[in-house]
PDB file of N, CA and C in Angstrom:
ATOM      1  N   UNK A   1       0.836  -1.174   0.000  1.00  0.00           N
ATOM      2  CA  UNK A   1       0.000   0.000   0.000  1.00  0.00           C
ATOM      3  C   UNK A   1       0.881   1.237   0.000  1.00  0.00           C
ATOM      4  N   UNK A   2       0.458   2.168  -0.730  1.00  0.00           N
ATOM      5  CA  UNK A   2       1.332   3.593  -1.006  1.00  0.00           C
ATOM      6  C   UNK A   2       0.987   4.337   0.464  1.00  0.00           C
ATOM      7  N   UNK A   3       1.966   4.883   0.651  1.00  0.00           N
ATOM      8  CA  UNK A   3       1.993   5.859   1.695  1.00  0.00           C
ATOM      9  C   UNK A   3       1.323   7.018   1.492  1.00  0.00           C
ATOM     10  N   UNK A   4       0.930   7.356   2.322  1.00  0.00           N
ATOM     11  CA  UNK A   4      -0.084   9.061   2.196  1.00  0.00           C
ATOM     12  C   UNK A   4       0.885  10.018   2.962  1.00  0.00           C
ATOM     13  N   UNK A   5       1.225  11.224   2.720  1.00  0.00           N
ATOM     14  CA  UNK A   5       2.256  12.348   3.397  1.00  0.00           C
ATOM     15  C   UNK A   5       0.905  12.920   3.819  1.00  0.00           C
ATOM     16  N   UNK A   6       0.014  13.032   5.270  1.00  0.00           N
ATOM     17  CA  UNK A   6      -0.430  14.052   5.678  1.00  0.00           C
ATOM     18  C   UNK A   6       0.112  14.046   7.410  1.00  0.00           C
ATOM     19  N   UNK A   7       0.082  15.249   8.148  1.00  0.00           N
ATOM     20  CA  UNK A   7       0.164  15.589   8.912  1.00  0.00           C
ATOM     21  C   UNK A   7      -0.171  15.257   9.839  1.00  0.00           C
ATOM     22  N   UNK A   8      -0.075  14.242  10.634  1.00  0.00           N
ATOM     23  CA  UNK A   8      -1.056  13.670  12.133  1.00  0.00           C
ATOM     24  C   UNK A   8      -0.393  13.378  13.218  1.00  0.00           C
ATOM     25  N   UNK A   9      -0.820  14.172  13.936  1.00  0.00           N
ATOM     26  CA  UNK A   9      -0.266  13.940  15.434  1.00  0.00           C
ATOM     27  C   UNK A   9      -0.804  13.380  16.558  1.00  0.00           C
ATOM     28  N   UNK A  10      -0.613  12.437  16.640  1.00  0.00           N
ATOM     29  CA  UNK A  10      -1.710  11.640  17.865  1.00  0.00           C
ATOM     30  C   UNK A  10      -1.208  11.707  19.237  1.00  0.00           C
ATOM     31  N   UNK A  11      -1.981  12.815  20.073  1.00  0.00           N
ATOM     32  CA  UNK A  11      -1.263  13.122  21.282  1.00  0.00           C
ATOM     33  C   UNK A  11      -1.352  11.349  22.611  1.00  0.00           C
ATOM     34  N   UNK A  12      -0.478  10.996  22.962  1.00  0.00           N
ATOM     35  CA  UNK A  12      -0.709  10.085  23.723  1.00  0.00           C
ATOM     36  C   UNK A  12      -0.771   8.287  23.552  1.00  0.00           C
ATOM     37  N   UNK A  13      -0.115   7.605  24.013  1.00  0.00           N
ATOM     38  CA  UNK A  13       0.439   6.209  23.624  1.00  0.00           C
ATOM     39  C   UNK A  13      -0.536   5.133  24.021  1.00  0.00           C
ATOM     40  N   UNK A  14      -1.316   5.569  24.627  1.00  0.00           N
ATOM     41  CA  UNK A  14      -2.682   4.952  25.430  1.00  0.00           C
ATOM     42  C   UNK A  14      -3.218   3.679  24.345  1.00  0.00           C
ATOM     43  N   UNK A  15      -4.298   3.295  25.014  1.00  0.00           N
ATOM     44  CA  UNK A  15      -4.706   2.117  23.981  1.00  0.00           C
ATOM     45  C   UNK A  15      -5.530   2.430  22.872  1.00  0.00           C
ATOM     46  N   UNK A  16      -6.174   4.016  23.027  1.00  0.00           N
ATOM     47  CA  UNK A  16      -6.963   4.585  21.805  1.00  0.00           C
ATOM     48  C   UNK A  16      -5.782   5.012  21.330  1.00  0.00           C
ATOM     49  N   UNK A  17      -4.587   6.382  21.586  1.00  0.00           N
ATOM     50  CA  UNK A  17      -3.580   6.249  20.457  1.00  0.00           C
ATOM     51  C   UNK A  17      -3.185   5.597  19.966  1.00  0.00           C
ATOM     52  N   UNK A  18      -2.785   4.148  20.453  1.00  0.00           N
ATOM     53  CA  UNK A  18      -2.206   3.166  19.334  1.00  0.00           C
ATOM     54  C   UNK A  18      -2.948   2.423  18.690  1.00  0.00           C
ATOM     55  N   UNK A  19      -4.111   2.277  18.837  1.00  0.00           N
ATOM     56  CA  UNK A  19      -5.120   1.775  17.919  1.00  0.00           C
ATOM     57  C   UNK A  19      -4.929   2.981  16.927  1.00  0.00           C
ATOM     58  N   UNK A  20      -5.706   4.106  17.048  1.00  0.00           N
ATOM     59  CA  UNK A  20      -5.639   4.795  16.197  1.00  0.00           C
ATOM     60  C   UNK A  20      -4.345   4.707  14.967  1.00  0.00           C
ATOM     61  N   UNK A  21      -3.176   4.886  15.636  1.00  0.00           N
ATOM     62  CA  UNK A  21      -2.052   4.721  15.062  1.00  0.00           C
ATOM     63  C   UNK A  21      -2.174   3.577  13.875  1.00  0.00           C
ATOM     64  N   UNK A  22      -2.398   2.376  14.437  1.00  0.00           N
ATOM     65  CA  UNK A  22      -2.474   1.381  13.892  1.00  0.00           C
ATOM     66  C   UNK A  22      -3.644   1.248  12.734  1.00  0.00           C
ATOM     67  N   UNK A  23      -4.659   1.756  13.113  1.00  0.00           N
ATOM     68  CA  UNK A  23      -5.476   2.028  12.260  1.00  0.00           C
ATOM     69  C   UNK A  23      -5.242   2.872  10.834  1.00  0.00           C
ATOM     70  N   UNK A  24      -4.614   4.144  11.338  1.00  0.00           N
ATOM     71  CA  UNK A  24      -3.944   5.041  10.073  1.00  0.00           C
ATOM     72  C   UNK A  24      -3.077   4.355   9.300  1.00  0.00           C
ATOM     73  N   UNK A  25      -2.229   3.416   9.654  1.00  0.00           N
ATOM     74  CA  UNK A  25      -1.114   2.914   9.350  1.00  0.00           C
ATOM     75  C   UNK A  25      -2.025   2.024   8.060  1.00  0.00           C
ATOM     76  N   UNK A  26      -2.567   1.425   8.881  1.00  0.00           N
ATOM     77  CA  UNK A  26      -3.128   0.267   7.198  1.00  0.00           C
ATOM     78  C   UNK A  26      -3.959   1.078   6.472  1.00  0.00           C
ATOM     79  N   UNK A  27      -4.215   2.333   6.848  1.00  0.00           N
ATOM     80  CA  UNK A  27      -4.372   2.721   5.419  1.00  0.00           C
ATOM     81  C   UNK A  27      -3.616   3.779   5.170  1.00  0.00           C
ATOM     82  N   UNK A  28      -2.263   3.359   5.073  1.00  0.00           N
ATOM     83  CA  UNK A  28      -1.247   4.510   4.688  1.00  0.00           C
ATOM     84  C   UNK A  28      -0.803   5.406   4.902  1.00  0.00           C
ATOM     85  N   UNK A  29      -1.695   5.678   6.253  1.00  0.00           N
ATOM     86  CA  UNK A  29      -1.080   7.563   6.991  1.00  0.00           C
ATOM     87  C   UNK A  29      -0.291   6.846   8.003  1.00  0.00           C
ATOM     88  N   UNK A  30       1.156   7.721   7.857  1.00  0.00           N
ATOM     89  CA  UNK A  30       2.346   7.344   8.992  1.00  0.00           C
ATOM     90  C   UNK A  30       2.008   7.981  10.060  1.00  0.00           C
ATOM     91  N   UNK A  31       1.699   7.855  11.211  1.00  0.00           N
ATOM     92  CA  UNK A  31       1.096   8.666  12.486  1.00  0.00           C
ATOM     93  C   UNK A  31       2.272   9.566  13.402  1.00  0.00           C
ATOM     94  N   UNK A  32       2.474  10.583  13.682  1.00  0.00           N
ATOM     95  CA  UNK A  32       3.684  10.729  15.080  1.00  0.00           C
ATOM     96  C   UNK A  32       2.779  10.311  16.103  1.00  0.00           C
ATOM     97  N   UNK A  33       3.448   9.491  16.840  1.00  0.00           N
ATOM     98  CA  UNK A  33       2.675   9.355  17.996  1.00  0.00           C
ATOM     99  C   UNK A  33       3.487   9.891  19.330  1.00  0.00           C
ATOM    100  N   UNK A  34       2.939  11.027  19.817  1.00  0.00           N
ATOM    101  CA  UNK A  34       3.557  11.528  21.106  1.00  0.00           C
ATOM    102  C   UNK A  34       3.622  11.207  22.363  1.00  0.00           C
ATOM    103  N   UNK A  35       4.107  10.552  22.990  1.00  0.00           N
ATOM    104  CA  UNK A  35       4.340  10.342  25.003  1.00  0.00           C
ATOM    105  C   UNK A  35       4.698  10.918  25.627  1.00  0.00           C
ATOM    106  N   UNK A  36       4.315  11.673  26.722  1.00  0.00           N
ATOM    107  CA  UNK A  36       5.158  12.040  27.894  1.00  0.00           C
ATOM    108  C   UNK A  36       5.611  11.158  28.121  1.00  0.00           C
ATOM    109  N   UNK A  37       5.363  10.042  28.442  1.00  0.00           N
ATOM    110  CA  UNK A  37       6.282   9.051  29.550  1.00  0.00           C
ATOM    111  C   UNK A  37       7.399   8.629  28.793  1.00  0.00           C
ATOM    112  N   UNK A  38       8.112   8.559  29.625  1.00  0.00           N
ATOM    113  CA  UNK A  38       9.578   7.670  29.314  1.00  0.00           C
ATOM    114  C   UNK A  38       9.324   6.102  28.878  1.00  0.00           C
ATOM    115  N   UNK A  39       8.047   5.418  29.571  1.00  0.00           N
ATOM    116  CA  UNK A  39       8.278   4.366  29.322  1.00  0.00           C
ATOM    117  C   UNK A  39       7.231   3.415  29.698  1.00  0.00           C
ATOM    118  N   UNK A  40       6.739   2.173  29.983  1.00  0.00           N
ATOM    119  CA  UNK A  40       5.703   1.586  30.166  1.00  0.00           C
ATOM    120  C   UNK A  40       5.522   1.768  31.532  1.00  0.00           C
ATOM    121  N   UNK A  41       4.444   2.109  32.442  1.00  0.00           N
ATOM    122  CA  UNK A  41       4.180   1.824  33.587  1.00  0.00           C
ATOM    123  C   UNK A  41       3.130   0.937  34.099  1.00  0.00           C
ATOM    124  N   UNK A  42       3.205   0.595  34.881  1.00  0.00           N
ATOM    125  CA  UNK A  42       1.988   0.023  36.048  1.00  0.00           C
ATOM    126  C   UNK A  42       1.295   1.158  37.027  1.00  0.00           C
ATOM    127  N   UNK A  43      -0.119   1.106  36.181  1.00  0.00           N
ATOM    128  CA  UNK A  43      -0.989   2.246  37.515  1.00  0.00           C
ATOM    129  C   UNK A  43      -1.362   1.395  38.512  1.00  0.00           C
ATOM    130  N   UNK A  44      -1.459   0.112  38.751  1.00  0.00           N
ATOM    131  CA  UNK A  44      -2.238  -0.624  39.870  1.00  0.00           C
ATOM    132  C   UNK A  44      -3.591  -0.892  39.364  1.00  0.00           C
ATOM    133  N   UNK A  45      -4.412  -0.426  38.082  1.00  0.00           N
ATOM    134  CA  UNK A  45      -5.654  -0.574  37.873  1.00  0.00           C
ATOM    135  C   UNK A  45      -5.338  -1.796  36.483  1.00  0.00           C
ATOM    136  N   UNK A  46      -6.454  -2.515  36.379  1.00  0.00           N
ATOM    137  CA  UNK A  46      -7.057  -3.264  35.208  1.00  0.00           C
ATOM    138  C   UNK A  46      -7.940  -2.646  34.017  1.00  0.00           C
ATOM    139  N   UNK A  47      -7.551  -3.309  33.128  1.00  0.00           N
ATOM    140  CA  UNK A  47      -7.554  -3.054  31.756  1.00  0.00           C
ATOM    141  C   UNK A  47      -8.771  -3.959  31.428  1.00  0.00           C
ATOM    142  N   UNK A  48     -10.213  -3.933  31.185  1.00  0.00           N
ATOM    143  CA  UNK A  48     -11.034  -4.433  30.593  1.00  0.00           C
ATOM    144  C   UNK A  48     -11.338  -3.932  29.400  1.00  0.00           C
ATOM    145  N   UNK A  49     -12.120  -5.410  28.565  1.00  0.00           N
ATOM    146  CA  UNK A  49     -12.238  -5.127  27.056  1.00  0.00           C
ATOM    147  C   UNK A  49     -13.696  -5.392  27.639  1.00  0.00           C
ATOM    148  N   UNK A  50     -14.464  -4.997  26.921  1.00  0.00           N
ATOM    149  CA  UNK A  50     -16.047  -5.253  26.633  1.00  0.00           C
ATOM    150  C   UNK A  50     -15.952  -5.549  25.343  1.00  0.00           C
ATOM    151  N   UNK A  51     -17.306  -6.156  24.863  1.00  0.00           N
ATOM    152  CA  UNK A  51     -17.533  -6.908  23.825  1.00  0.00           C
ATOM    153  C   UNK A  51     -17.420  -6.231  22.732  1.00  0.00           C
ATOM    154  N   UNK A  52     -17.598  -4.866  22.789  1.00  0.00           N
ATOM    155  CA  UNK A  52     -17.241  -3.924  21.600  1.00  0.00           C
ATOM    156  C   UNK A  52     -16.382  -3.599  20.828  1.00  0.00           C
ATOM    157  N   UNK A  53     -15.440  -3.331  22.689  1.00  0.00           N
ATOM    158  CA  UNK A  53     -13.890  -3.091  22.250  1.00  0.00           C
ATOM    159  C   UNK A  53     -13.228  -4.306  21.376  1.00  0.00           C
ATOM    160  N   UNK A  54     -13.499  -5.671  22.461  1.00  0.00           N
ATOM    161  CA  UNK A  54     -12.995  -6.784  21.519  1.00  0.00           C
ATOM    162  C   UNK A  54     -13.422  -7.391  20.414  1.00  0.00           C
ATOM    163  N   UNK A  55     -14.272  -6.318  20.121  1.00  0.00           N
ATOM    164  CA  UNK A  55     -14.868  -6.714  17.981  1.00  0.00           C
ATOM    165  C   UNK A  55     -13.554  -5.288  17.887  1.00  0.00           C
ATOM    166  N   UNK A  56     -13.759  -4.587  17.877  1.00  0.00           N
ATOM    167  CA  UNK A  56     -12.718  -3.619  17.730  1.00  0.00           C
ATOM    168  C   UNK A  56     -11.176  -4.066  17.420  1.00  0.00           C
ATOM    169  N   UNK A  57     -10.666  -4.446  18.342  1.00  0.00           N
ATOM    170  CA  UNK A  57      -9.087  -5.075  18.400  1.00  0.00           C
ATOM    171  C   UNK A  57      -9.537  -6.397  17.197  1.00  0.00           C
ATOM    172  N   UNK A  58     -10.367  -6.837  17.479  1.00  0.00           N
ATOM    173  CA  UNK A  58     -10.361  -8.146  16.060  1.00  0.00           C
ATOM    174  C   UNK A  58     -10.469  -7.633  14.782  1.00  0.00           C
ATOM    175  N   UNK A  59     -10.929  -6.073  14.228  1.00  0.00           N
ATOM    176  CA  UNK A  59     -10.649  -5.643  12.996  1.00  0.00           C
ATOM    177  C   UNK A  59      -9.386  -5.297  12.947  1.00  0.00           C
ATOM    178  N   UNK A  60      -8.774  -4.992  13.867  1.00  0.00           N
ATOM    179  CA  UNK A  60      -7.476  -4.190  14.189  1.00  0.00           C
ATOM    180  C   UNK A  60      -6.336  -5.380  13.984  1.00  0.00           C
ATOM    181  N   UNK A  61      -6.948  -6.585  14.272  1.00  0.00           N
ATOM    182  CA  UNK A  61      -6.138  -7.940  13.707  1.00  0.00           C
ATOM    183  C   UNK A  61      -5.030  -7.905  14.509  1.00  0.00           C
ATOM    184  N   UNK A  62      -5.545  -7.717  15.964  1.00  0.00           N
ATOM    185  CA  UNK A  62      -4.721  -8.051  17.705  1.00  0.00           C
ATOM    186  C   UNK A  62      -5.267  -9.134  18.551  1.00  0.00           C
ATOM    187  N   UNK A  63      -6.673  -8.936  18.719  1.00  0.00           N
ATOM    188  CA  UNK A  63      -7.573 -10.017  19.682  1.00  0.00           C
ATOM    189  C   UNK A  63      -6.949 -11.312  19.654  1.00  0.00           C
ATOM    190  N   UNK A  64      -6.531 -11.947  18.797  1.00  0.00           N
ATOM    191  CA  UNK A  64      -6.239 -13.056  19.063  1.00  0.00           C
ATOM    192  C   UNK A  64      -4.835 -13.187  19.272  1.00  0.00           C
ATOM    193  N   UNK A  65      -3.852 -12.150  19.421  1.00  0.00           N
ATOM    194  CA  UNK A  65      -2.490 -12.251  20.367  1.00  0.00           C
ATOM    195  C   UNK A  65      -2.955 -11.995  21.851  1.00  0.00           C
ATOM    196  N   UNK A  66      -3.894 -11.611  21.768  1.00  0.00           N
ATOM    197  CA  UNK A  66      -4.603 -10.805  23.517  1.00  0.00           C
ATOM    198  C   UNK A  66      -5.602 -12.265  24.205  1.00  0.00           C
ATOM    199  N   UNK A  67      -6.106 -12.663  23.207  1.00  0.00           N
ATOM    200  CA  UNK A  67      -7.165 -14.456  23.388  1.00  0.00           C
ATOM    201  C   UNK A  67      -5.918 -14.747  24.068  1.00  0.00           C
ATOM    202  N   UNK A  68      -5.373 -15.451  23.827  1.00  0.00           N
ATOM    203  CA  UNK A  68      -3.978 -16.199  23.970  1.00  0.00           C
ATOM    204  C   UNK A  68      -3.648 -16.156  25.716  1.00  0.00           C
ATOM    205  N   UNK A  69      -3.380 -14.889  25.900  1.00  0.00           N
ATOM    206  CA  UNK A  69      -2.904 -14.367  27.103  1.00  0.00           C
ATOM    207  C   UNK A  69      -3.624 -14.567  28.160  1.00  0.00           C
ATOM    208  N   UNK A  70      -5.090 -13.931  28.112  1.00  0.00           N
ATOM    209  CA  UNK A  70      -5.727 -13.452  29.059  1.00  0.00           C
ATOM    210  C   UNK A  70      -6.996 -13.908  28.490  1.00  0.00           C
ATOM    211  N   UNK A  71      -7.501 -14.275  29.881  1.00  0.00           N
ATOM    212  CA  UNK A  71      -8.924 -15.498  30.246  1.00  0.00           C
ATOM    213  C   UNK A  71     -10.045 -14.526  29.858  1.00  0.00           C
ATOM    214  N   UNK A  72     -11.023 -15.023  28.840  1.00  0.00           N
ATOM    215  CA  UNK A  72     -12.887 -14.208  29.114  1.00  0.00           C
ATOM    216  C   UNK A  72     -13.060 -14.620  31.150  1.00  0.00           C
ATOM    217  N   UNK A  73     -13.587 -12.802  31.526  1.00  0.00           N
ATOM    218  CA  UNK A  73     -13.966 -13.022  33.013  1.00  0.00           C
ATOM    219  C   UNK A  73     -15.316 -13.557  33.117  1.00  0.00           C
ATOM    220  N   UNK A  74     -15.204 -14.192  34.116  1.00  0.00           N
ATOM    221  CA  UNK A  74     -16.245 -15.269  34.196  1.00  0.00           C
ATOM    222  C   UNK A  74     -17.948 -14.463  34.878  1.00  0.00           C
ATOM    223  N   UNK A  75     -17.400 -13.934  35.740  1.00  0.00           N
ATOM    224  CA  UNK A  75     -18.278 -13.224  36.696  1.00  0.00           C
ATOM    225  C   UNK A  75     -17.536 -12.000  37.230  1.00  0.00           C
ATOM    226  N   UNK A  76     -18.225 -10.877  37.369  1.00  0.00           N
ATOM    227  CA  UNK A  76     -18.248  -9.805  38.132  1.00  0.00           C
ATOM    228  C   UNK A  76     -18.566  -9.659  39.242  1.00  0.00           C
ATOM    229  N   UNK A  77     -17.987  -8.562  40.533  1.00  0.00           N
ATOM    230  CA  UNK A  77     -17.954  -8.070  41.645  1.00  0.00           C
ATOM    231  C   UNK A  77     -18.412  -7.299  41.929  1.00  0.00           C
ATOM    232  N   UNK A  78     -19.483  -5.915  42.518  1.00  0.00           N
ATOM    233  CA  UNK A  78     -19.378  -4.487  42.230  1.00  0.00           C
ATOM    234  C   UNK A  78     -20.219  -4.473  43.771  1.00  0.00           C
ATOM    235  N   UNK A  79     -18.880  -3.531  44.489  1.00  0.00           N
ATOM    236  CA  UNK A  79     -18.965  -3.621  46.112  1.00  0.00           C
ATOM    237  C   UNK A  79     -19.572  -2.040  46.491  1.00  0.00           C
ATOM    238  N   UNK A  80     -20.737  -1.669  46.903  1.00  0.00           N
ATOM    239  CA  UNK A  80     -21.098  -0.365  47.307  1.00  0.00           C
ATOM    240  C   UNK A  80     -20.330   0.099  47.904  1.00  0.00           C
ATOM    241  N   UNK A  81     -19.955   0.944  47.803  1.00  0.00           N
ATOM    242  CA  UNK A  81     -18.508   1.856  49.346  1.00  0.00           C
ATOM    243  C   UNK A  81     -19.281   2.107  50.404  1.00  0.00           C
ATOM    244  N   UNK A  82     -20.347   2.707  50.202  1.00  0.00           N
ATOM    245  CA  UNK A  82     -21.067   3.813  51.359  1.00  0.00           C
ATOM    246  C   UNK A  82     -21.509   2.415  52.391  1.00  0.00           C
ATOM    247  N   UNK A  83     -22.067   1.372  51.814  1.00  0.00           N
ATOM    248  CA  UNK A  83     -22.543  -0.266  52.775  1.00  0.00           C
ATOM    249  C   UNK A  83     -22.110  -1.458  52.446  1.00  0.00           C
ATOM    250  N   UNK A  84     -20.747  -1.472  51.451  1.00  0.00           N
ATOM    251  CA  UNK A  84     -20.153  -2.618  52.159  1.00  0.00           C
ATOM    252  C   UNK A  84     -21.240  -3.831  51.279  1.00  0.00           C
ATOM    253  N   UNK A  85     -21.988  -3.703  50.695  1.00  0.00           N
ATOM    254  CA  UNK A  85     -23.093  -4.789  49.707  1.00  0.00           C
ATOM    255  C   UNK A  85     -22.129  -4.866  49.234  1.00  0.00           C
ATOM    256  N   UNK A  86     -21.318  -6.204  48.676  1.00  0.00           N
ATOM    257  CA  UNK A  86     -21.153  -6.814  47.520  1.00  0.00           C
ATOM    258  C   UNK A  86     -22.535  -7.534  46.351  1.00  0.00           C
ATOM    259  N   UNK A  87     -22.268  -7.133  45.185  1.00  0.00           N
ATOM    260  CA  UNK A  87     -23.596  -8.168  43.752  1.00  0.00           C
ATOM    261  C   UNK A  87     -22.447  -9.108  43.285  1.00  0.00           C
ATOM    262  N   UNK A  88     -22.673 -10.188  42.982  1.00  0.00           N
ATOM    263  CA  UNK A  88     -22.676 -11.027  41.797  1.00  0.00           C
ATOM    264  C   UNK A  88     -22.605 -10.943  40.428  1.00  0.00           C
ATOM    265  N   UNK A  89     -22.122 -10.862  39.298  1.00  0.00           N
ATOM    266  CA  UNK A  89     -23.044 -10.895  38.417  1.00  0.00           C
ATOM    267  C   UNK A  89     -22.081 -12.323  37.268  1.00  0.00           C
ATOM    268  N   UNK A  90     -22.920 -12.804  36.734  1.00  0.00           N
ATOM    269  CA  UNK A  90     -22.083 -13.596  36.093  1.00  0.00           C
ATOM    270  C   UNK A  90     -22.114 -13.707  34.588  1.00  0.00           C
ATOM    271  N   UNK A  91     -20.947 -14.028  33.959  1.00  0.00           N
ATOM    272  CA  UNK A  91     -21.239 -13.149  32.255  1.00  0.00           C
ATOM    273  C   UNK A  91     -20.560 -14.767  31.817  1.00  0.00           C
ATOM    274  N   UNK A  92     -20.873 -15.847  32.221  1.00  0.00           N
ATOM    275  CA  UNK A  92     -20.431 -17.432  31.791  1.00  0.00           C
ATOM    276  C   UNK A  92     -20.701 -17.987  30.477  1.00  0.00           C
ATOM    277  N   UNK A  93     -22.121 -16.814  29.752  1.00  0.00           N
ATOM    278  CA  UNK A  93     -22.644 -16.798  28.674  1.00  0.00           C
ATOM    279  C   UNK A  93     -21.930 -16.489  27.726  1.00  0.00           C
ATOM    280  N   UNK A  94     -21.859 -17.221  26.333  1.00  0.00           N
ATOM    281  CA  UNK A  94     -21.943 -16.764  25.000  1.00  0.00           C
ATOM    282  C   UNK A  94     -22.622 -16.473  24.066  1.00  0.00           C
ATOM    283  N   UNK A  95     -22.651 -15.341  23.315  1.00  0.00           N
ATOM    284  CA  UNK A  95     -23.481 -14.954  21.995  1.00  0.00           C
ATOM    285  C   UNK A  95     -22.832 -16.365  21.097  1.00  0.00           C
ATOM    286  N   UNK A  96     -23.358 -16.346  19.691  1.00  0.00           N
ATOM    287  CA  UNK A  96     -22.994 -17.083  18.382  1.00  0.00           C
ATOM    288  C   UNK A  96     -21.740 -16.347  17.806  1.00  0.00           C
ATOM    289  N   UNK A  97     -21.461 -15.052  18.208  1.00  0.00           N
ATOM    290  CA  UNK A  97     -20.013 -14.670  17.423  1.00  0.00           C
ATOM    291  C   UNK A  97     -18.959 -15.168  17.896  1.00  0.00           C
ATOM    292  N   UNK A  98     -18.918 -16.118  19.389  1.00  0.00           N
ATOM    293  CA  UNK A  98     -17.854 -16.102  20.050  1.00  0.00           C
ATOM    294  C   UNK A  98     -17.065 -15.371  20.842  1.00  0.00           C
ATOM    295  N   UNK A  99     -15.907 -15.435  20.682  1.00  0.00           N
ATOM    296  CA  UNK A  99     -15.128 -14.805  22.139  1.00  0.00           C
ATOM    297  C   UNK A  99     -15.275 -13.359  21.992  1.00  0.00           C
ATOM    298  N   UNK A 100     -15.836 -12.595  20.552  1.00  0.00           N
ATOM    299  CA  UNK A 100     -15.799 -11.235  20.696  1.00  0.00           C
ATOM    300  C   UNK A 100     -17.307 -11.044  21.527  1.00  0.00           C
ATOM    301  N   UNK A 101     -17.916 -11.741  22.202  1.00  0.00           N
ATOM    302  CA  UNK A 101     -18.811 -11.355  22.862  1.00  0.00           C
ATOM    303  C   UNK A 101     -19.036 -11.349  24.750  1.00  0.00           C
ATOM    304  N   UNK A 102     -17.436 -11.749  24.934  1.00  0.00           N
ATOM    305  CA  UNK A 102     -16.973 -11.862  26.028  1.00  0.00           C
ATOM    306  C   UNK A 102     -16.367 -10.714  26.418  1.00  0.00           C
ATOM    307  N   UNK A 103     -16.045 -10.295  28.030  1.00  0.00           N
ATOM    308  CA  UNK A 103     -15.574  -9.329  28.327  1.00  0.00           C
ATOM    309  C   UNK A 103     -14.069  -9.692  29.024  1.00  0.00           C
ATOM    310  N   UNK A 104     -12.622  -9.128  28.272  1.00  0.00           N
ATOM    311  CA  UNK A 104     -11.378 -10.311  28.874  1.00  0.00           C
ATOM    312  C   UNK A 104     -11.050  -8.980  30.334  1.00  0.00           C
ATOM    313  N   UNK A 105      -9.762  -9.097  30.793  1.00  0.00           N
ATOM    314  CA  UNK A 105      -9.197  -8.269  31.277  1.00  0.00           C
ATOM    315  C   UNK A 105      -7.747  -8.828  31.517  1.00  0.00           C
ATOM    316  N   UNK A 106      -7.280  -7.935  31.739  1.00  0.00           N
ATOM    317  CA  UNK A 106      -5.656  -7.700  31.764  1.00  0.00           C
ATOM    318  C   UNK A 106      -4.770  -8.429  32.794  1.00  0.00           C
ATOM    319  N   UNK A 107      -5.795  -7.645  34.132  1.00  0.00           N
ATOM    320  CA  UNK A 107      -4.712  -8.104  35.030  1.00  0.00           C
ATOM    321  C   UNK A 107      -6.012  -8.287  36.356  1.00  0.00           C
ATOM    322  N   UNK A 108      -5.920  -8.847  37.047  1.00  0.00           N
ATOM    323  CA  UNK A 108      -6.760  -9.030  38.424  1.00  0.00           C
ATOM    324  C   UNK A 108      -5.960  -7.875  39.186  1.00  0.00           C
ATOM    325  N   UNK A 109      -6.957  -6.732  39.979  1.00  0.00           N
ATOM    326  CA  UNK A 109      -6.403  -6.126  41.110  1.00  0.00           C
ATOM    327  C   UNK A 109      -6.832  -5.962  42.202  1.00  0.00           C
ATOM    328  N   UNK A 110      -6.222  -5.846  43.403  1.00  0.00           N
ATOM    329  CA  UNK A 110      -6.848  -5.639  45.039  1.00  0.00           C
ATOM    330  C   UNK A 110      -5.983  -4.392  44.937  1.00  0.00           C
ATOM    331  N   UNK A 111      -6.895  -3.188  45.472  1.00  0.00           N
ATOM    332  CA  UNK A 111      -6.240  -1.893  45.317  1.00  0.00           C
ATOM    333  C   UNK A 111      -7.179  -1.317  46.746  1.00  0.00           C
ATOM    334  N   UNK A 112      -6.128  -0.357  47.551  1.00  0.00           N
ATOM    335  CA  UNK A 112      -7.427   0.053  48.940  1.00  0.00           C
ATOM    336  C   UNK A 112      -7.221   1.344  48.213  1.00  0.00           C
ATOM    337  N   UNK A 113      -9.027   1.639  48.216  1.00  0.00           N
ATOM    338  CA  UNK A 113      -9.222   2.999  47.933  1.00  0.00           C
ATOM    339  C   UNK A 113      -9.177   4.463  48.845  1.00  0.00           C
ATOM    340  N   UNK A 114      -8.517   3.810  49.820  1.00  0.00           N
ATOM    341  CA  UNK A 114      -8.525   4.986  50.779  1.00  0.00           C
ATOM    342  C   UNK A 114      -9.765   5.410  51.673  1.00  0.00           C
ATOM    343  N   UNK A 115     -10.970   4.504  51.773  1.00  0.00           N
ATOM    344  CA  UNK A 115     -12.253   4.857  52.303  1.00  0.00           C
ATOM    345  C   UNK A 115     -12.206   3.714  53.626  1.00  0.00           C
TER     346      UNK A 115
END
């Protein structure tokens, strides 16, 4: 594919800049892509895909280096702060498209929120 010379600056290395990036790229726009950071970090938080995102990364022709890695979550947690209720919820289900209808995540975290 021929290269396109236009001008694009994609502020930020995040997972929408480099999609984006990646996106321009197959169709021929070379991207700058800008970082502050020096370098990869760890915030302590998790990285979830929802079913959208991961139809997303599967046009992007990644999902299945990311399948590989990291498990569809089985069930969800979601703990009220103010009382201490923990819910349930469980997502064990599949649509007919398959794994793009699953929600994966990155990394498991226990983080104290300071409350």
């Amino acid at each position: 594919m021929e290269t396109v010379e236009k001008d694009v600056v994609i502020i930020g290395a995040g997972i929408a800049g480099l999609a984006t990036a990646l996106a321009l790229k197959r169709l021929g726009i070379k991207p700058l892509v800008l970082e502050k950071s020096d370098g990869l970090r760890g915030t302590g938080a998790a990285i979830n895909f929802a079913p959208n995102a991961w139809l997303a990364l599967d046009a992007l022709g990644v999902s299945h280096k990311l399948a590989s890695i990291y498990d569809p979550v089985k069930r969800l947690f979601v703990t009220n702060l103010r009382t201490g209720a923990t819910q349930e919820t469980s997502l064990a289900g599949k649509s007919e498209n398959g794994s793009g209808s699953q929600i994966h995540t990155s990394q498991k975290v226990t983080r104290d929120l300071g409350r």
